[in-house]
C-alpha atoms as a PDB file:
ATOM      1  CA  UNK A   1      15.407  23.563  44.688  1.00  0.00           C
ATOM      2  CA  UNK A   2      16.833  21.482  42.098  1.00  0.00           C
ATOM      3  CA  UNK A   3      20.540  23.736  41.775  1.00  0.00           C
ATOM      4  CA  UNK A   4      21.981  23.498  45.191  1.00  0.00           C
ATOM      5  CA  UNK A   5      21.008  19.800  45.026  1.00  0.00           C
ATOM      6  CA  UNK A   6      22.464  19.380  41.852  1.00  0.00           C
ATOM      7  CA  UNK A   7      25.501  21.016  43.696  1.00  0.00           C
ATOM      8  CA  UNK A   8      24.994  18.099  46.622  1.00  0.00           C
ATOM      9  CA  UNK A   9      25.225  15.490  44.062  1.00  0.00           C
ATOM     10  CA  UNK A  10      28.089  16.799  41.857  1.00  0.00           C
ATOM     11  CA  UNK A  11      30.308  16.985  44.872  1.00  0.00           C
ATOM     12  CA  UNK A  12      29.488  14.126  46.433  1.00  0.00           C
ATOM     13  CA  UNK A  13      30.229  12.179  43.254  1.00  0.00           C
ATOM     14  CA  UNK A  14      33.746  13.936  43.311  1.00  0.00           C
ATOM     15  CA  UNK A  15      34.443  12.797  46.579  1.00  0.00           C
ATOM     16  CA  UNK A  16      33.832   9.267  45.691  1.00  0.00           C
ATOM     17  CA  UNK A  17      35.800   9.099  42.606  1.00  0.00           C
ATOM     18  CA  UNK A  18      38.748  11.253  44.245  1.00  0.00           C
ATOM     19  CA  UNK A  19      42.685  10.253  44.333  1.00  0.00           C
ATOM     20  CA  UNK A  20      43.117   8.794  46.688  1.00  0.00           C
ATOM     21  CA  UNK A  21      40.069   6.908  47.365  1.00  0.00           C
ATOM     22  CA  UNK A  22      38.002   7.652  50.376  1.00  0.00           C
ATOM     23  CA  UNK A  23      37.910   5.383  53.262  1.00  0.00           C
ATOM     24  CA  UNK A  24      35.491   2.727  53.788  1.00  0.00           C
ATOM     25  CA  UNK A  25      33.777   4.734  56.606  1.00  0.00           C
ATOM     26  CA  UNK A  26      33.706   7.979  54.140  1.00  0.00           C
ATOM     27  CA  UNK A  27      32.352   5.905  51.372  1.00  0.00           C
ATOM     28  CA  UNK A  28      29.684   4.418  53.063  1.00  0.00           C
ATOM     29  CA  UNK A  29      28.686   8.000  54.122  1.00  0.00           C
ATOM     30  CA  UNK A  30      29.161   9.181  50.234  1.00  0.00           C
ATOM     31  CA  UNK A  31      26.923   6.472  49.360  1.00  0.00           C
ATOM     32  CA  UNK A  32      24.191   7.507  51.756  1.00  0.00           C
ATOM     33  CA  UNK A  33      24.499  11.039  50.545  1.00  0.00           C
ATOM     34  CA  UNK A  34      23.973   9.897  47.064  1.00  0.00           C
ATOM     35  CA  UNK A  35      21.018   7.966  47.532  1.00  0.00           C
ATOM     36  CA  UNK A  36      19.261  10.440  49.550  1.00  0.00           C
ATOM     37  CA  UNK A  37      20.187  12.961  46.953  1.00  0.00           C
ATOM     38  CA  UNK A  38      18.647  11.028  43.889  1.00  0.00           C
ATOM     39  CA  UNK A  39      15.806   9.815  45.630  1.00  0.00           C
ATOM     40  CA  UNK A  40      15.092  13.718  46.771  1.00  0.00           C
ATOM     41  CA  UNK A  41      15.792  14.786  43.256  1.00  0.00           C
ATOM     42  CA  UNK A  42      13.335  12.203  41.712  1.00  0.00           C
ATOM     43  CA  UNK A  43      10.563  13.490  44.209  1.00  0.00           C
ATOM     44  CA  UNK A  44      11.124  16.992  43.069  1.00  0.00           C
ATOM     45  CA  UNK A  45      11.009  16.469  38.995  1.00  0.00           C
ATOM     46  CA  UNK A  46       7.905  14.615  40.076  1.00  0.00           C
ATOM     47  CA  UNK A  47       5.891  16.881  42.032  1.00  0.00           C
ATOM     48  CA  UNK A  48       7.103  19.900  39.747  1.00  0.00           C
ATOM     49  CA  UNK A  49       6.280  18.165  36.819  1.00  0.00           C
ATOM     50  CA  UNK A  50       2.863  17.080  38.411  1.00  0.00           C
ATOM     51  CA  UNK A  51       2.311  20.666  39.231  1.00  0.00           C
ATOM     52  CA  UNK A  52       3.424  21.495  36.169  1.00  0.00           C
ATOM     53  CA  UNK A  53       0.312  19.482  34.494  1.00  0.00           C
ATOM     54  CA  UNK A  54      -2.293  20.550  36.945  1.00  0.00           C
ATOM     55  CA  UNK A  55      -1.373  24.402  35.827  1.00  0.00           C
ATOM     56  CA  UNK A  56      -1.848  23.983  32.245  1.00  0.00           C
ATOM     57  CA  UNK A  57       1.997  24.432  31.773  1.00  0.00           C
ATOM     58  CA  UNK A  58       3.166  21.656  29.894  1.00  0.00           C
ATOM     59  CA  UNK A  59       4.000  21.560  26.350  1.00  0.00           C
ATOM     60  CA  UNK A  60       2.985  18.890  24.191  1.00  0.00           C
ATOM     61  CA  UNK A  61       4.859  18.497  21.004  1.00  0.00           C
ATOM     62  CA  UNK A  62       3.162  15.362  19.667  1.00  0.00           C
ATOM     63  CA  UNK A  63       5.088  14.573  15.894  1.00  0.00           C
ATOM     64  CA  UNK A  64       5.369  11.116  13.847  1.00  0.00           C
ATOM     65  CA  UNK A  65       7.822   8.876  15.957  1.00  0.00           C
ATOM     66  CA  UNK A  66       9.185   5.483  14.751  1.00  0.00           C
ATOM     67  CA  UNK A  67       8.233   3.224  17.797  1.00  0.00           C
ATOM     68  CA  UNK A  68      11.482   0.735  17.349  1.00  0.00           C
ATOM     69  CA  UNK A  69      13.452   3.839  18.057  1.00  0.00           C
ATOM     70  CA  UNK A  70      11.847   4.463  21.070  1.00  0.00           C
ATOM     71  CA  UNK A  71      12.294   1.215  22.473  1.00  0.00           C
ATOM     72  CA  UNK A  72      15.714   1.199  21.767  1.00  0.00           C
ATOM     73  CA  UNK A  73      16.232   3.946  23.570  1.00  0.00           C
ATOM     74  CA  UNK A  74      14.368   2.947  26.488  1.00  0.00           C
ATOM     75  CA  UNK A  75      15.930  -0.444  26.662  1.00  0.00           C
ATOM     76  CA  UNK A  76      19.507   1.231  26.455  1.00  0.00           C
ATOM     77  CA  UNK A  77      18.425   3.692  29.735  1.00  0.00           C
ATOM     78  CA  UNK A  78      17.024   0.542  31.835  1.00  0.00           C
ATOM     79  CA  UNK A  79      19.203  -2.262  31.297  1.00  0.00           C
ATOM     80  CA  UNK A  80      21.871  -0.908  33.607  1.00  0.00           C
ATOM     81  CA  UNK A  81      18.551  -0.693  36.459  1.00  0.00           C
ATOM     82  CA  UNK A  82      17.612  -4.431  35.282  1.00  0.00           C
ATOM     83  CA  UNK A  83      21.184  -6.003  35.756  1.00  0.00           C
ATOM     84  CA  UNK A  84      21.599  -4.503  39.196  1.00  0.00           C
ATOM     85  CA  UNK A  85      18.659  -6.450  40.066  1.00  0.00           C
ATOM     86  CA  UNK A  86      18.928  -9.127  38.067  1.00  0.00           C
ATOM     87  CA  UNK A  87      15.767  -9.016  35.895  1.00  0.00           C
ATOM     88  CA  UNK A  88      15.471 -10.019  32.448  1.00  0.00           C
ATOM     89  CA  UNK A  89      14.268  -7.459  29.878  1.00  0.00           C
ATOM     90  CA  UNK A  90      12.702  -9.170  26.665  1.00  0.00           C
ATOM     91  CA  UNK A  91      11.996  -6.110  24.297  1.00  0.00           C
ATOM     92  CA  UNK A  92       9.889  -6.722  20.938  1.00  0.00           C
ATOM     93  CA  UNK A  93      11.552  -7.374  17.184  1.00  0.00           C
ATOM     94  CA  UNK A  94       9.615  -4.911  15.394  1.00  0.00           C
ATOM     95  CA  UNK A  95      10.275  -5.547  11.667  1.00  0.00           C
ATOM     96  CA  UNK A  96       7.717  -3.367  10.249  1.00  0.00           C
ATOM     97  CA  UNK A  97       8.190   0.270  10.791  1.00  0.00           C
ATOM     98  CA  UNK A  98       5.823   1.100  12.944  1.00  0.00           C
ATOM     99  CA  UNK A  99       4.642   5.426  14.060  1.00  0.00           C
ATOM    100  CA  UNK A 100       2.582   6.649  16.906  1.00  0.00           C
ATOM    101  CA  UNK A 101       1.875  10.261  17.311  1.00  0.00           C
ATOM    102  CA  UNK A 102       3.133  11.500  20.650  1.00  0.00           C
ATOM    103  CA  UNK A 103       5.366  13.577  21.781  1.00  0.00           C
ATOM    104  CA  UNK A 104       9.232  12.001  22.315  1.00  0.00           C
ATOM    105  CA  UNK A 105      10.262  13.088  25.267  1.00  0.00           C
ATOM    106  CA  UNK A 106       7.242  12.437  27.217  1.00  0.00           C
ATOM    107  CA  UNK A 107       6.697   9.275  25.739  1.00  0.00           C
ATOM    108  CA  UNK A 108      10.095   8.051  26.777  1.00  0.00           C
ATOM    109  CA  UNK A 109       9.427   9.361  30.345  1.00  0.00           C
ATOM    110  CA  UNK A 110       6.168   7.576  30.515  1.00  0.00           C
ATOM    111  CA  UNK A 111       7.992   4.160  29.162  1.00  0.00           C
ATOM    112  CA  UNK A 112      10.781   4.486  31.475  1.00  0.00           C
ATOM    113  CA  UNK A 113       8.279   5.097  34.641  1.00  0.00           C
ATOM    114  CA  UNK A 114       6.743   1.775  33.799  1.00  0.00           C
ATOM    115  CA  UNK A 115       9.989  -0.291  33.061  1.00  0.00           C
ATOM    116  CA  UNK A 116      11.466   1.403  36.420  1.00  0.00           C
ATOM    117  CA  UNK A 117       7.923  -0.292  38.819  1.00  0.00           C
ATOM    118  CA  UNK A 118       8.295  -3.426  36.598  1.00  0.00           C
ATOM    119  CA  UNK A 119      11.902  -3.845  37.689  1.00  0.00           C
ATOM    120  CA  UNK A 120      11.008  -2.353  41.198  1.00  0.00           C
ATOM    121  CA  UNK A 121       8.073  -4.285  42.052  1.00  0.00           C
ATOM    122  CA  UNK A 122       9.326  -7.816  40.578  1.00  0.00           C
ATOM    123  CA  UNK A 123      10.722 -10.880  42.207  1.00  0.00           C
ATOM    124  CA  UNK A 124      13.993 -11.791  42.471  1.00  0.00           C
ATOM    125  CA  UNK A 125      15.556 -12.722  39.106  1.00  0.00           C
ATOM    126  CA  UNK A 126      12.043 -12.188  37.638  1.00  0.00           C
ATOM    127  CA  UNK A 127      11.233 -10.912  34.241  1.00  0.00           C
ATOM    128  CA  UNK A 128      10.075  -7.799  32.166  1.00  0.00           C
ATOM    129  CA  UNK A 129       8.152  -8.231  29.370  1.00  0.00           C
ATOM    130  CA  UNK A 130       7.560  -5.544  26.743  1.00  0.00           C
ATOM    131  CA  UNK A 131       4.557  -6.194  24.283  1.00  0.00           C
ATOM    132  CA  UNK A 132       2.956  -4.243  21.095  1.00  0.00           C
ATOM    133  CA  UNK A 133      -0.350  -5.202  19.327  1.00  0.00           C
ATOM    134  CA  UNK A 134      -3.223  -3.345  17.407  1.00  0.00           C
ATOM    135  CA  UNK A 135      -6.160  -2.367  18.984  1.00  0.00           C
ATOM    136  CA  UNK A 136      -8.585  -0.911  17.180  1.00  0.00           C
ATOM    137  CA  UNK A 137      -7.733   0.435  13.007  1.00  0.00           C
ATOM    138  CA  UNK A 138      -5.560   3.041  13.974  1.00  0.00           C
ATOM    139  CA  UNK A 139      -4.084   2.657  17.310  1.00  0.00           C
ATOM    140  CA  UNK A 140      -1.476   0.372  18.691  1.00  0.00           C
ATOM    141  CA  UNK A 141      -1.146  -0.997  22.476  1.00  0.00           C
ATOM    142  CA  UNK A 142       1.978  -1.115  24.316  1.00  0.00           C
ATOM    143  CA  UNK A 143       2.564  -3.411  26.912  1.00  0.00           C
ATOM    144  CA  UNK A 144       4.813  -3.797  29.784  1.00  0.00           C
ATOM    145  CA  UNK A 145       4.649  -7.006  31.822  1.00  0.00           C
ATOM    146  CA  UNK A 146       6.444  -7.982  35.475  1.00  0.00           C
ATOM    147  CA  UNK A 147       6.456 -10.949  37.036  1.00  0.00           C
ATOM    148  CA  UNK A 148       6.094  -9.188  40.770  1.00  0.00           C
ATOM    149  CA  UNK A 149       3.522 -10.346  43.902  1.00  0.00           C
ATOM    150  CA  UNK A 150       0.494  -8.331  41.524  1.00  0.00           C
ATOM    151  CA  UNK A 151      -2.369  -6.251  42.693  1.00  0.00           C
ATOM    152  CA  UNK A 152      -5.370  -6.540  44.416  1.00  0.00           C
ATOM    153  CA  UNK A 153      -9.018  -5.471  42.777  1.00  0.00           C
ATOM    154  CA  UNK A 154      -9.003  -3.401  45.619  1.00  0.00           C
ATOM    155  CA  UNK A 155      -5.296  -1.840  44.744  1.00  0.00           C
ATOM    156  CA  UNK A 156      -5.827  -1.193  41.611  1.00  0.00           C
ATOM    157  CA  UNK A 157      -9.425   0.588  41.961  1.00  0.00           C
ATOM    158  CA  UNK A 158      -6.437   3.238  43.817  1.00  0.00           C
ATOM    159  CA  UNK A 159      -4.088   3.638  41.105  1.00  0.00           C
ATOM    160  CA  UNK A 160      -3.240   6.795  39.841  1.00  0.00           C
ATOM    161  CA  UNK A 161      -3.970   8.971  43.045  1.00  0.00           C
ATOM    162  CA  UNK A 162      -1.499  11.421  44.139  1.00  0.00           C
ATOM    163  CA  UNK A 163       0.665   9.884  47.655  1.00  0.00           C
ATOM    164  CA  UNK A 164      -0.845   6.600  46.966  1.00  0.00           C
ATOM    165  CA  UNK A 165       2.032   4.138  47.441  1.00  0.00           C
ATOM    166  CA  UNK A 166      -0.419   0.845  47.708  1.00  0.00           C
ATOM    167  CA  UNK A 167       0.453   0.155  51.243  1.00  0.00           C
ATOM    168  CA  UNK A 168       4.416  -0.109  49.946  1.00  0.00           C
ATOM    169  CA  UNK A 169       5.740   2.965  52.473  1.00  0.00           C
ATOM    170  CA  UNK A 170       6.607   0.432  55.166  1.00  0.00           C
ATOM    171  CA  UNK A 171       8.504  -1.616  52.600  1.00  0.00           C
ATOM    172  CA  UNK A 172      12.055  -1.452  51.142  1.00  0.00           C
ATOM    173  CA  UNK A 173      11.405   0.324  47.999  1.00  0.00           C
ATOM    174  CA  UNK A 174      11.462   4.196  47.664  1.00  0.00           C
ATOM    175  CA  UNK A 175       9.186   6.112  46.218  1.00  0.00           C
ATOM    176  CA  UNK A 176       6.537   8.852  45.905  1.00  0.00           C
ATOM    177  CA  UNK A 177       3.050   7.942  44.874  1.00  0.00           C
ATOM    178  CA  UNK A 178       3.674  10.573  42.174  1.00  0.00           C
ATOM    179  CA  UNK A 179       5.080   8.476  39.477  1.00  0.00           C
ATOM    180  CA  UNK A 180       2.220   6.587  37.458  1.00  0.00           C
ATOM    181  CA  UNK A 181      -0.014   9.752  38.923  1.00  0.00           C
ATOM    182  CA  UNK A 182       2.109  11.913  36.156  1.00  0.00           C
ATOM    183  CA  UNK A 183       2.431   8.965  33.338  1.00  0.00           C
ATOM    184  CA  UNK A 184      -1.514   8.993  33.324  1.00  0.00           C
ATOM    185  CA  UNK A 185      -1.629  12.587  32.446  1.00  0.00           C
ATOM    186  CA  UNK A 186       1.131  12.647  30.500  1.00  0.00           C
ATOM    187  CA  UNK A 187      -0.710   9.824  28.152  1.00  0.00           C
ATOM    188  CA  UNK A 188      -4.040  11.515  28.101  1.00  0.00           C
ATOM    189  CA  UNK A 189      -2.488  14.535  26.370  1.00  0.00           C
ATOM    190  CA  UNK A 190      -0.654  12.764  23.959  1.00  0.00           C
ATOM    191  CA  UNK A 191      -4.273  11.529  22.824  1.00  0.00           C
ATOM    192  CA  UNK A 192      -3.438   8.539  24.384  1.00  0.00           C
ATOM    193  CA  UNK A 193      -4.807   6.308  26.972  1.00  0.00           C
ATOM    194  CA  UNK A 194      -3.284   3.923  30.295  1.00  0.00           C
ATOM    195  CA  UNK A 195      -4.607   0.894  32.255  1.00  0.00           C
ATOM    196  CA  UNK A 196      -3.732  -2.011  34.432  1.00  0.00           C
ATOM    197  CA  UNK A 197      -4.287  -5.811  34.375  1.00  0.00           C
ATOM    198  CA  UNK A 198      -3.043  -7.641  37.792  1.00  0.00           C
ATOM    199  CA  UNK A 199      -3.273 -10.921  39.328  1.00  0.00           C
ATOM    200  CA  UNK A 200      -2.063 -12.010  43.009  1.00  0.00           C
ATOM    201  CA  UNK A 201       0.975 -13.715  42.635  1.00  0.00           C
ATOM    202  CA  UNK A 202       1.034 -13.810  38.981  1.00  0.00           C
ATOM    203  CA  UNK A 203       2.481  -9.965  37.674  1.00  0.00           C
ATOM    204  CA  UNK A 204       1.227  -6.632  36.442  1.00  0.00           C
ATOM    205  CA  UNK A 205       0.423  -5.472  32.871  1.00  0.00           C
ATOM    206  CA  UNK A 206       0.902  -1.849  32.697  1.00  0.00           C
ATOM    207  CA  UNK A 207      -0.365  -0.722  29.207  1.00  0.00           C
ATOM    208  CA  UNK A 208      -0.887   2.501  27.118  1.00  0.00           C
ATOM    209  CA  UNK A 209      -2.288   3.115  24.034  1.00  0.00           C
ATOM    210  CA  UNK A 210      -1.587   5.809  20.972  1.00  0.00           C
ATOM    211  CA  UNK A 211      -2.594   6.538  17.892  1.00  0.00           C
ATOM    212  CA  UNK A 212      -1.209   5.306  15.115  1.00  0.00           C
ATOM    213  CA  UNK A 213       0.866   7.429  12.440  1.00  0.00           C
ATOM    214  CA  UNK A 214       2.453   7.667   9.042  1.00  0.00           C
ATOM    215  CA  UNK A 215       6.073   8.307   8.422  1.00  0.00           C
ATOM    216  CA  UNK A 216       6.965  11.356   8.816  1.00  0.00           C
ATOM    217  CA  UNK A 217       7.321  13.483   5.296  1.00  0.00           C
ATOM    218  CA  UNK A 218      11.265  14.125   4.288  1.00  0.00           C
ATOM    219  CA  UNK A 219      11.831  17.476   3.258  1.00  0.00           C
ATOM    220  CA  UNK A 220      14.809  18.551   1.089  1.00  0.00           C
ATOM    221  CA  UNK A 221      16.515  21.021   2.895  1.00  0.00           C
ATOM    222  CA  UNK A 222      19.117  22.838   1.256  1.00  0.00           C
ATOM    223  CA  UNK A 223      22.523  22.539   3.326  1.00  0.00           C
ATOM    224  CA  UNK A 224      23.378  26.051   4.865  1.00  0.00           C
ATOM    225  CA  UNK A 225      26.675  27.036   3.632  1.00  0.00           C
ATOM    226  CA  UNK A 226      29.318  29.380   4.877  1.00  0.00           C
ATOM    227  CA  UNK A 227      33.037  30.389   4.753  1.00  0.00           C
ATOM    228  CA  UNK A 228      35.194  29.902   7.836  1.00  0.00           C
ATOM    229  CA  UNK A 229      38.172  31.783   7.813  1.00  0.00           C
ATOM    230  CA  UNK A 230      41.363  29.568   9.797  1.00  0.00           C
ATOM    231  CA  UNK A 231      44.091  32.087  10.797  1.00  0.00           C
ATOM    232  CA  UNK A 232      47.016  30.392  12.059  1.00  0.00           C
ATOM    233  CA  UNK A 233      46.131  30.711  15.766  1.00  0.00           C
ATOM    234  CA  UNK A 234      43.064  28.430  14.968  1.00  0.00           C
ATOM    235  CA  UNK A 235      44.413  26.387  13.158  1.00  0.00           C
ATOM    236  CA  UNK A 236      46.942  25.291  15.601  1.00  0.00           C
ATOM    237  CA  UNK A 237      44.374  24.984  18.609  1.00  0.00           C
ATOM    238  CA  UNK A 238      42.672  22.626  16.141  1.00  0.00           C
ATOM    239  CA  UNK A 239      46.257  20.198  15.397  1.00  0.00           C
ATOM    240  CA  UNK A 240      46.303  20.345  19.044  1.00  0.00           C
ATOM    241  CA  UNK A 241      44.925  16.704  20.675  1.00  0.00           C
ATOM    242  CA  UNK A 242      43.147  19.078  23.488  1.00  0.00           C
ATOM    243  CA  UNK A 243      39.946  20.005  23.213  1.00  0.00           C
ATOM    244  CA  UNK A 244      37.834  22.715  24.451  1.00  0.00           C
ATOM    245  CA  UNK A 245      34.524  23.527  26.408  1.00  0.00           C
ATOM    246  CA  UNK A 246      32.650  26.527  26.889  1.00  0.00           C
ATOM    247  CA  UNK A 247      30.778  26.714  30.162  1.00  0.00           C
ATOM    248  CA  UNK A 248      27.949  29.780  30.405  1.00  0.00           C
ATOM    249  CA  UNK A 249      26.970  29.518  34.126  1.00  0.00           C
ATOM    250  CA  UNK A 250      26.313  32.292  36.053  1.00  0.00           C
ATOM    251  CA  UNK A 251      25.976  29.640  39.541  1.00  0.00           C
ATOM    252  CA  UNK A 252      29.073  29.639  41.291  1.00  0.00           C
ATOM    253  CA  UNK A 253      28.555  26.132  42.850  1.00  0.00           C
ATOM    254  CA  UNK A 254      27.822  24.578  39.928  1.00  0.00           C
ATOM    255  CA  UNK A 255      30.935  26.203  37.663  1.00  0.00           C
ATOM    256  CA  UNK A 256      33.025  24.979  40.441  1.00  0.00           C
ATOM    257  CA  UNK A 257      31.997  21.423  40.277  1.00  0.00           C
ATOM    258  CA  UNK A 258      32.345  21.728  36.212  1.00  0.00           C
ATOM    259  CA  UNK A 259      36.009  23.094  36.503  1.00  0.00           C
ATOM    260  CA  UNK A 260      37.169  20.145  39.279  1.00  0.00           C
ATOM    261  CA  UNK A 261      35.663  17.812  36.748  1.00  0.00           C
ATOM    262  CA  UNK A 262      37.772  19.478  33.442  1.00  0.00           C
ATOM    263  CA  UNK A 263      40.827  19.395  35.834  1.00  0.00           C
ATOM    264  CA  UNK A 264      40.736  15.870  35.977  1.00  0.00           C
ATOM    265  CA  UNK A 265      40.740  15.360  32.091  1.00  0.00           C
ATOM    266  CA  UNK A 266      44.076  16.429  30.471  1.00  0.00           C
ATOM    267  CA  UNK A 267      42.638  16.493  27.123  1.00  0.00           C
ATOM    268  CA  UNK A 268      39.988  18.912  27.477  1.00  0.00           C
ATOM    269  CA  UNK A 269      40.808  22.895  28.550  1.00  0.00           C
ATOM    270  CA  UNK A 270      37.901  24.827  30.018  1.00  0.00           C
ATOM    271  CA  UNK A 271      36.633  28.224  29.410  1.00  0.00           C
ATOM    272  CA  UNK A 272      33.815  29.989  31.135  1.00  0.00           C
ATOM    273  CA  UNK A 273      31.427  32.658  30.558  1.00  0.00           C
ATOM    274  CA  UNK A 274      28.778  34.345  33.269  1.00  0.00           C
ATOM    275  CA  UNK A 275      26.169  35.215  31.031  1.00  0.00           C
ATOM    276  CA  UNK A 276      24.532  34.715  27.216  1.00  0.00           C
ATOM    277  CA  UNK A 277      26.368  37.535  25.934  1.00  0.00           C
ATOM    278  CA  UNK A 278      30.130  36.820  27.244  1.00  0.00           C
ATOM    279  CA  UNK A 279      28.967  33.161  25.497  1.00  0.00           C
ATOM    280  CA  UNK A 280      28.581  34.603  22.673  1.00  0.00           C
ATOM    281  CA  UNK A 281      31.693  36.665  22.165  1.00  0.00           C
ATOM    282  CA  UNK A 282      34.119  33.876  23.687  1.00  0.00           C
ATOM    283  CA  UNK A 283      32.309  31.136  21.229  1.00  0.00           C
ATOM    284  CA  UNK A 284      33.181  33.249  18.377  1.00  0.00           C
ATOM    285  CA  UNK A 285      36.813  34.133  19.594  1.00  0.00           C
ATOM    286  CA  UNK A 286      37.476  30.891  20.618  1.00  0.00           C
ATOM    287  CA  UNK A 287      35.260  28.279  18.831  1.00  0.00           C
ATOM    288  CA  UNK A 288      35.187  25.699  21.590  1.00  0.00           C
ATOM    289  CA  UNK A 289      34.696  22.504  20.282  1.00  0.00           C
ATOM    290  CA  UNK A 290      31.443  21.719  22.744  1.00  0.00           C
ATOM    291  CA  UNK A 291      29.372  24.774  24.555  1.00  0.00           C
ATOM    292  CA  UNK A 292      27.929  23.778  27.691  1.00  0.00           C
ATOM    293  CA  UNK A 293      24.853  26.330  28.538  1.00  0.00           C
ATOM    294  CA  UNK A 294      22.563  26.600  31.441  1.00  0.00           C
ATOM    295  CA  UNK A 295      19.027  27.482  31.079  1.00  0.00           C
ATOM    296  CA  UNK A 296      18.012  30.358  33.372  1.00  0.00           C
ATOM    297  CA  UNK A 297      20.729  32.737  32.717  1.00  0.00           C
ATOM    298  CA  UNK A 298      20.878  36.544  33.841  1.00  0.00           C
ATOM    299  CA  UNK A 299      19.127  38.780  30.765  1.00  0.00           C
ATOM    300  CA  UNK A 300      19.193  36.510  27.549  1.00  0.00           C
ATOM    301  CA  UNK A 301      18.294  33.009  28.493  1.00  0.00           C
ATOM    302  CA  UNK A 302      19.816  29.997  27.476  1.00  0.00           C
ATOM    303  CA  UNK A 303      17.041  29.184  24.771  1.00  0.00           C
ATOM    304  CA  UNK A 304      17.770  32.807  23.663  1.00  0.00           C
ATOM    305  CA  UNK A 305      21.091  32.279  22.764  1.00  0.00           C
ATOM    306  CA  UNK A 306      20.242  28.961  20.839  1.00  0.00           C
ATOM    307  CA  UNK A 307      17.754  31.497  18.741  1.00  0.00           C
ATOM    308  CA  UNK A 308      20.808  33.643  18.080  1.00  0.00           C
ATOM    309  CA  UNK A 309      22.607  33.371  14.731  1.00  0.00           C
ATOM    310  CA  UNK A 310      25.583  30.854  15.488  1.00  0.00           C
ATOM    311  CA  UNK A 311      26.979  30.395  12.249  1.00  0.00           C
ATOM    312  CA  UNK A 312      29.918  32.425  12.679  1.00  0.00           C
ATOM    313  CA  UNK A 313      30.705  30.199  15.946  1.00  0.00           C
ATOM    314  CA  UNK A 314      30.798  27.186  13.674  1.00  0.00           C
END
């Protein structure tokens, strides 16, 4: 579902950054294209990754993570949201290093869901809040406050259920009832747990909390080393100020859309392979500077080839 959408997308966004630009009739239709896309492509990660949980399927990979880093990183993928909107985001100075055990990927997607309704569901030029405190002797509370309309008792006795939009379909804001449905089982298999404090008229406080962790242990890994032999051929694509990028794609669409992109950048020169093994050989012909790899490739997946010995691409 997600590749010819991802086709959708890609093109559209060509079309809207083409030379010459497209009319003010086209763009408005580009635009509309766009945001049906994205909000369609949203509902899908949801549901599959909802799905997903209710199978069994999800991988946990919970590991020592330094919680200022997270934020960080959070902050830097919802500020752009924030400013369309005009909503302040007031993130914590954390000045001791602080751990929780969870896993990083799905603790940023959890994060991000609940900065994304804070911004949402707030008032014009409102606020968003982010606050961390100890609860407990080893686990720490995370806090994210709005300044929105709030929920009832009665609203938030329905939190968390699957479709449940709070009475908000009729209103201007998309969504899909999925969202905080996936957050709260996301949490609970970190170890962790979510709730909700809301007043009428006042805001939301969306919180989770994790357990708490030491730093992580450094280990002294000895540096791999190898000889890279520079014929003159290589050498010279190197002096050269173009670049290269290796694209193993075996979707026509989507290696389409990658080579209209490459066209449009004189510094970078594009090669392509169908399948893991054509990667392989043209990465250690040609030593691309960047390799571009999809996932579900024809016989050795993409994970397989990042199990294969590279070194002698490098």
């Amino acid at each position: 579902m997600r590749t010819p959408l991802n086709a959708v997308l890609g093109f559209a966004q060509l079309m809207a950054s083409d030379t010459p630009p497209p009319s003010d009739s086209q763009k408005l239709s580009i635009d509309q294209i766009l945001q049906a896309g994205w909000y369609l492509l949203r509902l899908i990660n949801e549901i599959l990754d909802l799905a997903m949980i209710e199978s069994g399927k999800v991988t946990i990979s919970k590991e020592s993570l330094l919680l200022s880093d997270i934020l960080l990183d959070c902050q830097a993928m919802i500020e752009p949201q924030a400013q369309m909107r005009g909503i302040k985001m007031i993130f914590p100075t954390i000045d001791l290093p602080l751990y929780v055990f969870a896993d990083r990927t799905r603790l940023k997607q959890v994060m991000v869901n609940l900065l994304s309704n804070a911004i949402k569901y707030n008032q014009h030029e409102g606020s968003v809040t982010v606050e961390y405190a100890m609860h407990g002797e080893n686990r720490i509370r995370i806090c994210v406050k709005d300044a929105g309309k709030g929920l009832s008792p009665e609203q938030v006795a329905q939190l968390f259920q699957p479709f449940n939009r709070l009475g908000q379909d009729a209103g201007n804001e998309e969504g899909t009832g999925i969202g905080l449905v996936v957050t709260k089982q996301l949490v609970e298999l970190m170890g962790g747990s979510i709730g909700v404090e809301s007043d009428v008229g006042v805001g939301s406080v969306f919180w989770i909390e994790l357990a708490l962790a030491t730093a992580p242990a450094l280990h002294d890994e000895g540096v791999d080393e190898f000889v890279v032999e520079q014929g003159d051929e290589q050498q010279a694509v190197h002096a050269s100020s173009q670049r290269s990028l290796l694209y193993v794609e075996d979707n026509p669409a989507n290696l389409a859309l990658v080579e209209q992109l490459i066209a449009r950048r004189s510094d970078l020169k594009l090669l392509t392979a169908v399948d893991a093994h054509l990667g392989i050989s043209t990465a250690q012909i040609c030593k691309p500077d960047v390799i571009l790899m999809d996932i579900n490739l024809p016989g050795l997946s993409g994970f397989g080839i990042g199990r294969q010995d590279t070194k002698r691409c490098r």
